[in-house]
Each structure stands twice: as structure tokens, then as C-alpha cells.
PDB file of N, CA and C in Angstrom:
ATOM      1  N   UNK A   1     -18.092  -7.819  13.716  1.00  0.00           N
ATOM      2  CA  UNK A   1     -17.904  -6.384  13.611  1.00  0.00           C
ATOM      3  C   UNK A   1     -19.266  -5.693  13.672  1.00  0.00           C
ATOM      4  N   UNK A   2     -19.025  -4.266  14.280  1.00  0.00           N
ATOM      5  CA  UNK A   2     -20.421  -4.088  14.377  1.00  0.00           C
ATOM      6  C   UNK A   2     -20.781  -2.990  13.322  1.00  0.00           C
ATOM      7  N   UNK A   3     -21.817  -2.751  12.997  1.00  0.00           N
ATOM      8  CA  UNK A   3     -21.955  -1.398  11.707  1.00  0.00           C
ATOM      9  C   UNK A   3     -21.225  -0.472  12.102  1.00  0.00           C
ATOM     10  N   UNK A   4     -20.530   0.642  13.034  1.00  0.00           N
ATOM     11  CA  UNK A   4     -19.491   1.127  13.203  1.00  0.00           C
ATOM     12  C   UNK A   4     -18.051   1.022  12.834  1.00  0.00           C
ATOM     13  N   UNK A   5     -17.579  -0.609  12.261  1.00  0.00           N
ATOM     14  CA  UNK A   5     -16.260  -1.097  12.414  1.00  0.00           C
ATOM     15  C   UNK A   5     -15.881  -1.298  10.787  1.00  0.00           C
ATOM     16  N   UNK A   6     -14.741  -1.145  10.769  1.00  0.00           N
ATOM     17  CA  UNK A   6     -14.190  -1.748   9.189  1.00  0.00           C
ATOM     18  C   UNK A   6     -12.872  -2.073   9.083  1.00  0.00           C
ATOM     19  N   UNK A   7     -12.700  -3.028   7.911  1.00  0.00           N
ATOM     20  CA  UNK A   7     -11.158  -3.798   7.985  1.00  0.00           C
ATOM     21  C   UNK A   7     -10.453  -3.236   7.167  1.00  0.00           C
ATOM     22  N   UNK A   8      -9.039  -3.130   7.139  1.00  0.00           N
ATOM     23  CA  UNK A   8      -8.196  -2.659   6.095  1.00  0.00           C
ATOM     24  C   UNK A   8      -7.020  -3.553   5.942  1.00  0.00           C
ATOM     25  N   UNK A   9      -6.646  -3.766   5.342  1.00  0.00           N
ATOM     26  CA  UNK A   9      -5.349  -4.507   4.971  1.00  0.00           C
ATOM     27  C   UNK A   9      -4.049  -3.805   5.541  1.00  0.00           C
ATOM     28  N   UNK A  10      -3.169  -4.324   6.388  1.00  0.00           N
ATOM     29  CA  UNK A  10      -2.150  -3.643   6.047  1.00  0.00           C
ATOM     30  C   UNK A  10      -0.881  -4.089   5.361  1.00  0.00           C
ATOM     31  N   UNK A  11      -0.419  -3.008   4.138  1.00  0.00           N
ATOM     32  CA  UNK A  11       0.307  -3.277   2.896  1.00  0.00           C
ATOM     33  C   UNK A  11       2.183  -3.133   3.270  1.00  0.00           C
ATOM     34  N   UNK A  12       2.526  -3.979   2.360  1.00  0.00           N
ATOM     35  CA  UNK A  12       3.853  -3.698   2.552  1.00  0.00           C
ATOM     36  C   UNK A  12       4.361  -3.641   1.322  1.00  0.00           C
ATOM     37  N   UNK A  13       5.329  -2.454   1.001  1.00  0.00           N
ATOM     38  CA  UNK A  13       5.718  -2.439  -0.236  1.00  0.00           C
ATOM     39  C   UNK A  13       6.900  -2.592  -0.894  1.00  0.00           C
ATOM     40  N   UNK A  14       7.234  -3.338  -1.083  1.00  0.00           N
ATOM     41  CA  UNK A  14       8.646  -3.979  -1.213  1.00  0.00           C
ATOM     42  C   UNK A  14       9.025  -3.787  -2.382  1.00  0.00           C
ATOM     43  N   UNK A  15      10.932  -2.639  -2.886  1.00  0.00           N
ATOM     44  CA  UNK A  15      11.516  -3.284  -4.036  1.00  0.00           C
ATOM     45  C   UNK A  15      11.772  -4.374  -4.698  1.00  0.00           C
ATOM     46  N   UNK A  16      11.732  -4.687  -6.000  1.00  0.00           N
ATOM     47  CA  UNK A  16      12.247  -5.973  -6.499  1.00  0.00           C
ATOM     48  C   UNK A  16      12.633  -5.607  -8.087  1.00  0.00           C
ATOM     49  N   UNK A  17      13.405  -6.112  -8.545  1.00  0.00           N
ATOM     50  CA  UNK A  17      14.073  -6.107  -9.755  1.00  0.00           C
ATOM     51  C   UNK A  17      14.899  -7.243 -10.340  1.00  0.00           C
ATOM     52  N   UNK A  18      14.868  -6.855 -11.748  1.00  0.00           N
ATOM     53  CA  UNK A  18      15.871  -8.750 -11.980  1.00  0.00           C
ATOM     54  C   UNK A  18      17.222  -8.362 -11.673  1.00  0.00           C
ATOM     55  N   UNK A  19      17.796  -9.181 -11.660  1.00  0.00           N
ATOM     56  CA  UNK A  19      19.153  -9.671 -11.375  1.00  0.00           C
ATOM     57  C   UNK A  19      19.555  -8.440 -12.073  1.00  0.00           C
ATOM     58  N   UNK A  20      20.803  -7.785 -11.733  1.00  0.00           N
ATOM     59  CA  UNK A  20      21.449  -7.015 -12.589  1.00  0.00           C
ATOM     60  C   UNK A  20      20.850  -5.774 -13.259  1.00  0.00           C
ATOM     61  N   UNK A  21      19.446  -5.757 -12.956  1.00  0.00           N
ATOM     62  CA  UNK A  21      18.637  -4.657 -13.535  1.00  0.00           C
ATOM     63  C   UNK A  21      19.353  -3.309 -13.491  1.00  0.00           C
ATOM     64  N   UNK A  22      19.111  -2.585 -13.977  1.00  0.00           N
ATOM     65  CA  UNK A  22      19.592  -0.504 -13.628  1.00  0.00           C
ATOM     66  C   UNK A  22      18.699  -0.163 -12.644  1.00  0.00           C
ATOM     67  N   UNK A  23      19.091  -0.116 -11.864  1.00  0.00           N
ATOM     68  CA  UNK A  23      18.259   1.086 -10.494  1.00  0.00           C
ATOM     69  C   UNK A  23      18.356   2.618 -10.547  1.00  0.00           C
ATOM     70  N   UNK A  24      17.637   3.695 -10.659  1.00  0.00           N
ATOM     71  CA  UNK A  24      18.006   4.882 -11.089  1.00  0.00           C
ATOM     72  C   UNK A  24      17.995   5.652 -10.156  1.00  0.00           C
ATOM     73  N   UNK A  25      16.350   5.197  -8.750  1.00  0.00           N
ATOM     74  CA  UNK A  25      16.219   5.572  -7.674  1.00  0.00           C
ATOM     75  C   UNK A  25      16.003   5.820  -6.722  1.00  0.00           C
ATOM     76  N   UNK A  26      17.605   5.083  -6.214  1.00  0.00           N
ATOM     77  CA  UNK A  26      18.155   5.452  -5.017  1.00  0.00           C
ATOM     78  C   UNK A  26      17.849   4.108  -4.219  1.00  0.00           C
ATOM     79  N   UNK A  27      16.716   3.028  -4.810  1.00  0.00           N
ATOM     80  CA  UNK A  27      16.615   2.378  -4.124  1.00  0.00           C
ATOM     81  C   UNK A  27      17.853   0.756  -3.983  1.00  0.00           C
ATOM     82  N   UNK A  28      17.456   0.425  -3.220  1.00  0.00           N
ATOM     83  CA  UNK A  28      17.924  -1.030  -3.089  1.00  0.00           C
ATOM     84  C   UNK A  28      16.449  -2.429  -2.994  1.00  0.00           C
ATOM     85  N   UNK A  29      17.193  -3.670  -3.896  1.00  0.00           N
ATOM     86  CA  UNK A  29      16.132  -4.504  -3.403  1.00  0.00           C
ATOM     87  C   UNK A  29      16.033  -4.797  -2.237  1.00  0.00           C
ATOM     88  N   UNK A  30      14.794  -5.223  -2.537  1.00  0.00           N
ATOM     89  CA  UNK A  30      14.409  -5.366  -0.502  1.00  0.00           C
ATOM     90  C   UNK A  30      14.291  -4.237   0.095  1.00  0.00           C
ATOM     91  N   UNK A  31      14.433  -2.901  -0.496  1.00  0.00           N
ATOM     92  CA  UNK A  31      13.940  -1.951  -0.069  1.00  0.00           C
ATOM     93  C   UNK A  31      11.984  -1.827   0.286  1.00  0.00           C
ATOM     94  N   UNK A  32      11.815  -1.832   1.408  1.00  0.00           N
ATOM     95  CA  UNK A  32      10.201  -1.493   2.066  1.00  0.00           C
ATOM     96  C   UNK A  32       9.731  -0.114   2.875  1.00  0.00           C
ATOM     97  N   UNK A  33       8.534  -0.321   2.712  1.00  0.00           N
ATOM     98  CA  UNK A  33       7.967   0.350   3.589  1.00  0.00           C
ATOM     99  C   UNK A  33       6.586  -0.303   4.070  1.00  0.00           C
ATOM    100  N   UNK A  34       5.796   0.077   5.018  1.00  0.00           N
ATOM    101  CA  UNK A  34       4.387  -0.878   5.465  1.00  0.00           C
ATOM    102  C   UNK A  34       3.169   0.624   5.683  1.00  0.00           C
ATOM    103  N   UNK A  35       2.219   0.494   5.336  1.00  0.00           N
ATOM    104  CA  UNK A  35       1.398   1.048   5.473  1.00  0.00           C
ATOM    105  C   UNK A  35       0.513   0.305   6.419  1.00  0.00           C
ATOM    106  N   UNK A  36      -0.164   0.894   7.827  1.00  0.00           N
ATOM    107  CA  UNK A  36      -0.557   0.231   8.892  1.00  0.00           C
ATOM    108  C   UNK A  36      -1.829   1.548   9.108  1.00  0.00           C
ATOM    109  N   UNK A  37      -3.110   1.005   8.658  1.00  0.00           N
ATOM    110  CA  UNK A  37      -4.350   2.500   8.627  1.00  0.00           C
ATOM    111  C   UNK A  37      -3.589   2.764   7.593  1.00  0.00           C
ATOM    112  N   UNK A  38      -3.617   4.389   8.066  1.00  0.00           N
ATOM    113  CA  UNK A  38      -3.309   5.306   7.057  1.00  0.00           C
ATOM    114  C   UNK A  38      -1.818   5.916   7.466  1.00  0.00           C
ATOM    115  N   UNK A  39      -1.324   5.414   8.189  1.00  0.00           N
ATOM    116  CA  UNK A  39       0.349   5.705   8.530  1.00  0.00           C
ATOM    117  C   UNK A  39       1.097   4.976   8.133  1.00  0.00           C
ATOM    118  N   UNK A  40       2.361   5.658   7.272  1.00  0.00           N
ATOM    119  CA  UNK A  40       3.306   4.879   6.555  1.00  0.00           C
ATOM    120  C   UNK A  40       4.518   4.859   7.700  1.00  0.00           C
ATOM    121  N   UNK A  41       5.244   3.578   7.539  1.00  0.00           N
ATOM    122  CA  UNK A  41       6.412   3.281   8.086  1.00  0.00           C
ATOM    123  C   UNK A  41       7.081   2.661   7.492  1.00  0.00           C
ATOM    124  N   UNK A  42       8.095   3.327   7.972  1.00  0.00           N
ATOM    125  CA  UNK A  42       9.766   3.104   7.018  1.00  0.00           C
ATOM    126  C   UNK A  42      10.683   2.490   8.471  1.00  0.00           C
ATOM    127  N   UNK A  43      11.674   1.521   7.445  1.00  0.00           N
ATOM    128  CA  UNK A  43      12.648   1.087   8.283  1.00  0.00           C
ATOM    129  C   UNK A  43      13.567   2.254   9.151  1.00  0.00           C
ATOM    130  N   UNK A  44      14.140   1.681  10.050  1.00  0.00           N
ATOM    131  CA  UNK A  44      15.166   3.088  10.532  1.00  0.00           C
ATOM    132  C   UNK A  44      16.424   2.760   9.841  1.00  0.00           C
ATOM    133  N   UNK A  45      16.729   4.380   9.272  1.00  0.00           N
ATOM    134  CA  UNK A  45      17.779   4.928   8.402  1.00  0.00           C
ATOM    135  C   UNK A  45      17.445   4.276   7.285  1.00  0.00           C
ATOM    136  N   UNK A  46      16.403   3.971   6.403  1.00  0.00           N
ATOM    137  CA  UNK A  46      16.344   3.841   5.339  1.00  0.00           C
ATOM    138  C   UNK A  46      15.072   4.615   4.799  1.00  0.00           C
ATOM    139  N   UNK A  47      15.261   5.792   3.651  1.00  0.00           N
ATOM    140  CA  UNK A  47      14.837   6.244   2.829  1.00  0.00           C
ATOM    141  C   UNK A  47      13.288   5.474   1.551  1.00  0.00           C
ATOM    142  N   UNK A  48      12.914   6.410   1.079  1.00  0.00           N
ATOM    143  CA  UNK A  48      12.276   6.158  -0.226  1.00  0.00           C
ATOM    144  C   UNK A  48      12.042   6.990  -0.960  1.00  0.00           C
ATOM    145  N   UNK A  49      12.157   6.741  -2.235  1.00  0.00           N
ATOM    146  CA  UNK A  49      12.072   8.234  -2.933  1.00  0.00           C
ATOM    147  C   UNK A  49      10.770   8.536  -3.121  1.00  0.00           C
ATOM    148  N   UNK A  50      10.405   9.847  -3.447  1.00  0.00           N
ATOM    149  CA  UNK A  50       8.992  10.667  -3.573  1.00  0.00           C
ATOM    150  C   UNK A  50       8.356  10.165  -4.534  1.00  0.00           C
ATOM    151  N   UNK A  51       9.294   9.782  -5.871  1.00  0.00           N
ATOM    152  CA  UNK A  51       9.001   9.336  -7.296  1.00  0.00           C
ATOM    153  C   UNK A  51       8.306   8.202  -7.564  1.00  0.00           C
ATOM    154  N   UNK A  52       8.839   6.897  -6.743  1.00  0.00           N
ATOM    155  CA  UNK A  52       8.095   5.553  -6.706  1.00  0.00           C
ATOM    156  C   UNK A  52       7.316   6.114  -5.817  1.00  0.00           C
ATOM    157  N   UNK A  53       7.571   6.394  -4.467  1.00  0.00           N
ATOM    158  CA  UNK A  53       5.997   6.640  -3.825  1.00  0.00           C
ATOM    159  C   UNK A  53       4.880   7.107  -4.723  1.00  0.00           C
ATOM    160  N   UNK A  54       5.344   8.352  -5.322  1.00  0.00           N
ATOM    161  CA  UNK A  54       3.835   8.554  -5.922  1.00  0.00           C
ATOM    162  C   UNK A  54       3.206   7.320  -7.004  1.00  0.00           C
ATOM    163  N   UNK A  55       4.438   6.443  -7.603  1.00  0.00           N
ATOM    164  CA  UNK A  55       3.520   5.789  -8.517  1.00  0.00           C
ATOM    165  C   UNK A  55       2.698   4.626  -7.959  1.00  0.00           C
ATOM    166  N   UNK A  56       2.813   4.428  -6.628  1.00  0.00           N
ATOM    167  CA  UNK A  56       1.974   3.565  -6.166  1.00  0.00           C
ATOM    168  C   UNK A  56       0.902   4.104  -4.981  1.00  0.00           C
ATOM    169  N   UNK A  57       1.143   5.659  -5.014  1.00  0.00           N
ATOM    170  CA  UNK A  57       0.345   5.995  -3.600  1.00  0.00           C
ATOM    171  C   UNK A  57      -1.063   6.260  -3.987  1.00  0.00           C
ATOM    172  N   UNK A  58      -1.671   6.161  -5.598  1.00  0.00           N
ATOM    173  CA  UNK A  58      -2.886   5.956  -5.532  1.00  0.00           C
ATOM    174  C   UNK A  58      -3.382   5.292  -5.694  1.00  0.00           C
ATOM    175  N   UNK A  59      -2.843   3.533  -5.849  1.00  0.00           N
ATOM    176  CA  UNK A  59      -3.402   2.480  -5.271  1.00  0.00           C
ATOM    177  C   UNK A  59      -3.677   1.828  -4.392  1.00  0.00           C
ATOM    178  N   UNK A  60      -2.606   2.369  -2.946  1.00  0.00           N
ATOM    179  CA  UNK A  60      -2.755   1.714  -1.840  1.00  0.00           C
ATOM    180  C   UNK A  60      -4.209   2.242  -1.138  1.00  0.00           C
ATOM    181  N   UNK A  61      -4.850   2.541  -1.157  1.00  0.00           N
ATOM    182  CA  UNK A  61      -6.210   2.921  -0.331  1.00  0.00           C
ATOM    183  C   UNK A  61      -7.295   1.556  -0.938  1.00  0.00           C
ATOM    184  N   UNK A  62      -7.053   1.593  -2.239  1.00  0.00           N
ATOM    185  CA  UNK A  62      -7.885   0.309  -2.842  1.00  0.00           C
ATOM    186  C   UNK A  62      -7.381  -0.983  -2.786  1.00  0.00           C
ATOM    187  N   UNK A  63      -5.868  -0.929  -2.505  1.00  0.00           N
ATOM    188  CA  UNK A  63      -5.242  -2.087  -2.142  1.00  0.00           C
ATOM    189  C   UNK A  63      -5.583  -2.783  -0.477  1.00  0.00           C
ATOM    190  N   UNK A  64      -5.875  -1.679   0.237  1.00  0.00           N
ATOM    191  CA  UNK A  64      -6.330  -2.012   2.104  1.00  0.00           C
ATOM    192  C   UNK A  64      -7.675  -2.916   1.921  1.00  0.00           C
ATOM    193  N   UNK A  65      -8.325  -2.390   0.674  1.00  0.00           N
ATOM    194  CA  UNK A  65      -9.910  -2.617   0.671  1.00  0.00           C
ATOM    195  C   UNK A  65      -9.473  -4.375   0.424  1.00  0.00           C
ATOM    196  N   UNK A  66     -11.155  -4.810   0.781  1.00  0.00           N
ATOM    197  CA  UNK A  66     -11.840  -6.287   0.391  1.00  0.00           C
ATOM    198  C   UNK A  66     -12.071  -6.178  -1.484  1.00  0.00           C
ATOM    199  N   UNK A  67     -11.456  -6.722  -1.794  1.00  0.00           N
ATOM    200  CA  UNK A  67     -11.919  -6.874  -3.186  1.00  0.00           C
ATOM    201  C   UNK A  67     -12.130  -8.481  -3.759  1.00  0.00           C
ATOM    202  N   UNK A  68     -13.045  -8.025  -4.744  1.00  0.00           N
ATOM    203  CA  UNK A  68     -13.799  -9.887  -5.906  1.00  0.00           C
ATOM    204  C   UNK A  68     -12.697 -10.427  -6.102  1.00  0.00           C
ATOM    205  N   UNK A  69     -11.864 -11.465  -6.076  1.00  0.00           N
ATOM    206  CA  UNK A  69     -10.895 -12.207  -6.438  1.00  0.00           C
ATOM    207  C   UNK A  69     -10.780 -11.913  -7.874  1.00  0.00           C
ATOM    208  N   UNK A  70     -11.540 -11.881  -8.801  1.00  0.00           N
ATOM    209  CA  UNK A  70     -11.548 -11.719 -10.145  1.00  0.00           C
ATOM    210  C   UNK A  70     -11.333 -10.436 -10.176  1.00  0.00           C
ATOM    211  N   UNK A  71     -11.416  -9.382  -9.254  1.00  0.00           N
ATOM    212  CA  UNK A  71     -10.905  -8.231  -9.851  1.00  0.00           C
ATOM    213  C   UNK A  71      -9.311  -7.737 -10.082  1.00  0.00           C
ATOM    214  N   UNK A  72      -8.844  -7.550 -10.811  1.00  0.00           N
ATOM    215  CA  UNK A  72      -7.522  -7.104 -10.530  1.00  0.00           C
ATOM    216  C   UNK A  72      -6.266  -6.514  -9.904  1.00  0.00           C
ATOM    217  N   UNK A  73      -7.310  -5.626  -8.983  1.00  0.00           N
ATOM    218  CA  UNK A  73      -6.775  -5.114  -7.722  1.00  0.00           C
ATOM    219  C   UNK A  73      -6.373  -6.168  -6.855  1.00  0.00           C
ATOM    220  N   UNK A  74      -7.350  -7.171  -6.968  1.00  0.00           N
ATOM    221  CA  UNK A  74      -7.096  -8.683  -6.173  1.00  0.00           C
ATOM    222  C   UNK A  74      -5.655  -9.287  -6.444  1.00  0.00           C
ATOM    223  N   UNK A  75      -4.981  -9.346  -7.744  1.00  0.00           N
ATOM    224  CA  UNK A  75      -3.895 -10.210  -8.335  1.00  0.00           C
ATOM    225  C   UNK A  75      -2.916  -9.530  -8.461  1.00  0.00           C
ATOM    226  N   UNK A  76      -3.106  -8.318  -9.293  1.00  0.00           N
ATOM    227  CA  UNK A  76      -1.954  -7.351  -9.456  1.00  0.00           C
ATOM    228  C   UNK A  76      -1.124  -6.893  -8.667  1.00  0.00           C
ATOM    229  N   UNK A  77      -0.149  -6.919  -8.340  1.00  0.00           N
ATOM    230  CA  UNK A  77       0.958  -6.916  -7.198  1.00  0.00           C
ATOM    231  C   UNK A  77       1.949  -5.857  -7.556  1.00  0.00           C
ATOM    232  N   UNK A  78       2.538  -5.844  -8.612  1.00  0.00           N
ATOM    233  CA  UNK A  78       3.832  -5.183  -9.139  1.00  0.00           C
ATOM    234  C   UNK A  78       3.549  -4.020  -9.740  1.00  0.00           C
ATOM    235  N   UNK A  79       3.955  -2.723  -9.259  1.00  0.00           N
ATOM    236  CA  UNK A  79       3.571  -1.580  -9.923  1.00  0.00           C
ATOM    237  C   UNK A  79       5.278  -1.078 -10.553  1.00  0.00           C
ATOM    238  N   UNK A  80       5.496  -0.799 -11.921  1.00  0.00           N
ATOM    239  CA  UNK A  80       6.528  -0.586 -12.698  1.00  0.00           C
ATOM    240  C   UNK A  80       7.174   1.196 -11.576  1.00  0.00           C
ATOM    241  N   UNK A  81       8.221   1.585 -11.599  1.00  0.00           N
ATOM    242  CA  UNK A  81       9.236   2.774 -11.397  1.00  0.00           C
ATOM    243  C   UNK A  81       9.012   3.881 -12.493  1.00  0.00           C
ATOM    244  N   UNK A  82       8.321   4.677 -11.767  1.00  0.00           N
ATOM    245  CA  UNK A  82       8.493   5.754 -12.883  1.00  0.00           C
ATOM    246  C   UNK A  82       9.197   6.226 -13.817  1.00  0.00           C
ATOM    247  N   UNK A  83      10.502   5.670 -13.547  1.00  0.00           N
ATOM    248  CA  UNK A  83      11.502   5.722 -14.455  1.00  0.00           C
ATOM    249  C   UNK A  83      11.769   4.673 -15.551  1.00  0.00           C
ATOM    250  N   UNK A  84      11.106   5.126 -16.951  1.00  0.00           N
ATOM    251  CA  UNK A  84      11.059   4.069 -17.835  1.00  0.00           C
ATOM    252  C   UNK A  84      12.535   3.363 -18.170  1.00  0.00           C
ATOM    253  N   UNK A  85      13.779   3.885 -17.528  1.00  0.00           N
ATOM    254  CA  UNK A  85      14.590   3.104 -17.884  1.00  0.00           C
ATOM    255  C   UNK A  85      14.974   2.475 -16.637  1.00  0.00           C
ATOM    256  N   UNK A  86      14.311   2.819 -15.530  1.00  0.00           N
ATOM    257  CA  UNK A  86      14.870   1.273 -14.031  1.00  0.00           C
ATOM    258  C   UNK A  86      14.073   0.625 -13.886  1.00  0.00           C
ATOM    259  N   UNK A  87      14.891  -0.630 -13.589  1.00  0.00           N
ATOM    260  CA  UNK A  87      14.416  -1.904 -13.526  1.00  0.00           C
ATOM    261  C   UNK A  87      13.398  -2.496 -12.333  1.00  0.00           C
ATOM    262  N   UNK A  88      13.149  -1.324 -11.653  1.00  0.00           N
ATOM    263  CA  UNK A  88      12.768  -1.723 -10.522  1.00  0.00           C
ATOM    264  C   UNK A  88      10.828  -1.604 -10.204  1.00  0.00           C
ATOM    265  N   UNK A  89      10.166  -2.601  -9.779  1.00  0.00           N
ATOM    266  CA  UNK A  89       8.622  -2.516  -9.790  1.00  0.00           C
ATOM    267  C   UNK A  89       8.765  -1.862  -7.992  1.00  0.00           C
ATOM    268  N   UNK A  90       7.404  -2.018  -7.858  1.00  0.00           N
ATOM    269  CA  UNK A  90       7.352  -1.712  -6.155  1.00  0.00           C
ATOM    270  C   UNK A  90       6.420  -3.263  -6.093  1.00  0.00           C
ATOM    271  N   UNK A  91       6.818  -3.566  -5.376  1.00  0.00           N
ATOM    272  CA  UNK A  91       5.333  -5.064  -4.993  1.00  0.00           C
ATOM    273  C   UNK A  91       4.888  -4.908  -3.576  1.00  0.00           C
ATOM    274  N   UNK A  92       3.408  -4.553  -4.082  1.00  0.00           N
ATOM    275  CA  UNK A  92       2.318  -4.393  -3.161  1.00  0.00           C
ATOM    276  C   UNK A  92       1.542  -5.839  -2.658  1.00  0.00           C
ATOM    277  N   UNK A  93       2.115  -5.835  -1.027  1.00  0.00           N
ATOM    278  CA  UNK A  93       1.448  -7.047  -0.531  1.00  0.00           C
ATOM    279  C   UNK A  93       0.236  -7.029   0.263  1.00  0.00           C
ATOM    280  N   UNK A  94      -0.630  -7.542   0.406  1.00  0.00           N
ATOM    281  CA  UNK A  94      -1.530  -7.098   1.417  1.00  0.00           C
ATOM    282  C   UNK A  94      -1.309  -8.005   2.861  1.00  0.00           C
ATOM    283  N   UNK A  95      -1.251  -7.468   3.791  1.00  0.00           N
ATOM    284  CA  UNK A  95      -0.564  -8.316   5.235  1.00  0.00           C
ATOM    285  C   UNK A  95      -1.860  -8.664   6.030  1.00  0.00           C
ATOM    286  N   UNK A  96      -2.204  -8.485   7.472  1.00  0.00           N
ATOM    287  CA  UNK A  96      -2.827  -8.927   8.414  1.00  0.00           C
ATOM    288  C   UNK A  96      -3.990  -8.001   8.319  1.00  0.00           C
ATOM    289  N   UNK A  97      -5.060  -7.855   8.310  1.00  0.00           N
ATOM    290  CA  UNK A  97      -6.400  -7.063   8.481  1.00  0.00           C
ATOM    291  C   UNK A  97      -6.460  -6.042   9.508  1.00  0.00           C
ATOM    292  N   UNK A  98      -6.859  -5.241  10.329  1.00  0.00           N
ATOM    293  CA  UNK A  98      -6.801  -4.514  11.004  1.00  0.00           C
ATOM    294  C   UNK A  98      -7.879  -3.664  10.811  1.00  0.00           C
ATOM    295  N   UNK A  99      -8.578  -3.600  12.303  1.00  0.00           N
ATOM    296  CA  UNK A  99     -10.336  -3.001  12.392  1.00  0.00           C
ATOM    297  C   UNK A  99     -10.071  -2.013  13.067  1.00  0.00           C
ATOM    298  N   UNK A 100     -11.072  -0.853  12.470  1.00  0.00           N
ATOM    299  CA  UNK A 100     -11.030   0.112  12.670  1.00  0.00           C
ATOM    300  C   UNK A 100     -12.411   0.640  12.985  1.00  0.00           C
ATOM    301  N   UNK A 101     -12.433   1.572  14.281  1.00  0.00           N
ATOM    302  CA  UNK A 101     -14.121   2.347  14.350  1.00  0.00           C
ATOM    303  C   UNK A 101     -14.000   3.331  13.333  1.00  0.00           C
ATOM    304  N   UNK A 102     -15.413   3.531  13.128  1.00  0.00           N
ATOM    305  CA  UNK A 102     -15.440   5.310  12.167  1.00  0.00           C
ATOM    306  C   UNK A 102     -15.474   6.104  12.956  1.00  0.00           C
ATOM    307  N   UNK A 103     -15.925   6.359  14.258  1.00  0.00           N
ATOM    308  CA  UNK A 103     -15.430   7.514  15.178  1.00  0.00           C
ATOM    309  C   UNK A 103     -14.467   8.086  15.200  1.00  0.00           C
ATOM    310  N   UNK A 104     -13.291   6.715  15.117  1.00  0.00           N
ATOM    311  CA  UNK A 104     -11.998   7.131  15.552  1.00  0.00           C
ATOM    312  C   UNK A 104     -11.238   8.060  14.092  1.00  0.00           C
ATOM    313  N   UNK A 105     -11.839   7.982  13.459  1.00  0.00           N
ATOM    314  CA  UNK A 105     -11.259   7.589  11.820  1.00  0.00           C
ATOM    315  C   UNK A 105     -12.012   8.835  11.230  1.00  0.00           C
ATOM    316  N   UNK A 106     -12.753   9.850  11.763  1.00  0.00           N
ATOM    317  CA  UNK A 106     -13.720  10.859  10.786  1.00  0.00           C
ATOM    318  C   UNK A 106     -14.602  11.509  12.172  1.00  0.00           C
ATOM    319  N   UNK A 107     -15.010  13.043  12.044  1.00  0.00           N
ATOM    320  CA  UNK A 107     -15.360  13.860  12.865  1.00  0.00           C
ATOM    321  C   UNK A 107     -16.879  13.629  12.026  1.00  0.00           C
ATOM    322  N   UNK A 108     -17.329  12.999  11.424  1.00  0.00           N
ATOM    323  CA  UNK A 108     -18.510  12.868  10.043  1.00  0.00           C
ATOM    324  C   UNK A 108     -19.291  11.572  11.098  1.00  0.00           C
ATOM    325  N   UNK A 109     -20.692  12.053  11.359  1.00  0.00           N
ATOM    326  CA  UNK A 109     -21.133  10.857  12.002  1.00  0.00           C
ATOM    327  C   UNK A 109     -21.885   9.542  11.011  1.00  0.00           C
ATOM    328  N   UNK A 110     -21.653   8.448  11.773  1.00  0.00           N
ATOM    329  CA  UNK A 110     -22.760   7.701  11.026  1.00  0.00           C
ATOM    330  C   UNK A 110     -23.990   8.128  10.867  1.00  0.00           C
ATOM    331  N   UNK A 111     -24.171   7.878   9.826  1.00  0.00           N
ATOM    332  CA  UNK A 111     -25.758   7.933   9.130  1.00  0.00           C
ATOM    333  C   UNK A 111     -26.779   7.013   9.626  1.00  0.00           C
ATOM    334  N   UNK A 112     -27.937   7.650  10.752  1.00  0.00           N
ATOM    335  CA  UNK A 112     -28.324   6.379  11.566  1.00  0.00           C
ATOM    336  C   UNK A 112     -29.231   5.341  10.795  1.00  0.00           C
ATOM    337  N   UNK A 113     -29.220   5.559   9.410  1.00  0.00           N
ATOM    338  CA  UNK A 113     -30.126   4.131   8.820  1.00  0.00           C
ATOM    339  C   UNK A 113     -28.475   3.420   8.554  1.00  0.00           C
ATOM    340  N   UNK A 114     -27.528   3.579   8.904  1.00  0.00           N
ATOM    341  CA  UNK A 114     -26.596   2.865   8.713  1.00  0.00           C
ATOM    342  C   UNK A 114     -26.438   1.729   9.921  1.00  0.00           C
ATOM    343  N   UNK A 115     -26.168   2.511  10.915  1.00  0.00           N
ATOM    344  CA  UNK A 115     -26.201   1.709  12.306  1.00  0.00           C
ATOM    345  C   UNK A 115     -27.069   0.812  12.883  1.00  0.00           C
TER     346      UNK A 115
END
């Protein structure tokens, strides 16, 4: 890669719950979505609610990143449903890498002691 380029993970975020759990919303297990860059994609004709999105949409930017194995961002997978009474986490996977220029990605130039 050259000083211009950078990797991101792309995430997939999958329902899961125990057996029999209370679902409150709206989802189903095995309910996903994939974050690919910075564009989210959803299955066709299937939904997600605003509510779990937000409780995981300010981890996924640090979830794309390279992180220390020892850090927690590294291990932690399962983010709980805003709704303290459903059963349902979101599990954040990290998938295939994907490189990106900063040109393409920001109107902000490199900083030429960067390059």
C-alpha cells in the first residue's frame, strides 16, 4: 500500500438471541446488515430498526479499524438491544479488508510530510 491507501474491515452485523428470548424490535435472528466503506447494506425486503442501529453505529468506524489483539475492540463482538427487556445482542463481525485511496474518500489533501 502506498502512503495514500488504507484498509477497513468490512462488518457484518448480525441478530442473535437465546432460544426463546423476547424480541421487542421487530427483528428476527439472523437478521443482518454489512457495512462495505462507509455504505450500509441491507438484505432485499428486509428492514432494521433505527433503535439497534444506533446502539451499535458508534462502534462500527472503530470496528473497520486495525486494532492490538489485546484491545477489546479486538474481542468484543456482541453489542446488547437497547431495549433492556429484549433478548436480542447485534454481533459485530469483521469480514474481508478493503483498500481505500484518501483522494477518493476526502476533498482534504495529504499532508506532504505524509506522502
Amino acid at each position: 500500500m502506498s502512503g495514500e491507501t488504507f484498509e477497513l474491515y468490512d462488518l457484518r452485523v448480525e441478530v442473535v438471541a437465546p432460544e426463546g428470548g423476547p424480541i421487542y424490535c421487530g427483528a428476527k435472528v439472523g437478521d443482518y446488515f454489512e457495512l462495505r466503506g462507509e455504505m450500509l447494506h441491507l438484505p432485499k425486503d428486509q428492514g432494521f430498526s433505527i433503535y439497534s442501529l444506533a446502539s451499535v453505529l458508534p462502534l462500527l468506524a472503530a470496528k473497520q479499524r486495525e486494532t492490538h489483539p489485546a484491545d477489546w475492540m479486538s474481542t468484543d463482538a456482541d453489542v446488547a438491544c437497547p431495549d433492556p427487556n429484549c433478548s436480542t445482542r447485534l454481533r459485530i463481525t469483521r469480514m474481508e479488508k478493503r483498500v481505500f485511496n484518501h483522494a477518493d474518500t476526502t476533498a482534504v489533501p495529504m499532508p506532504k510530510e505524509v506522502k
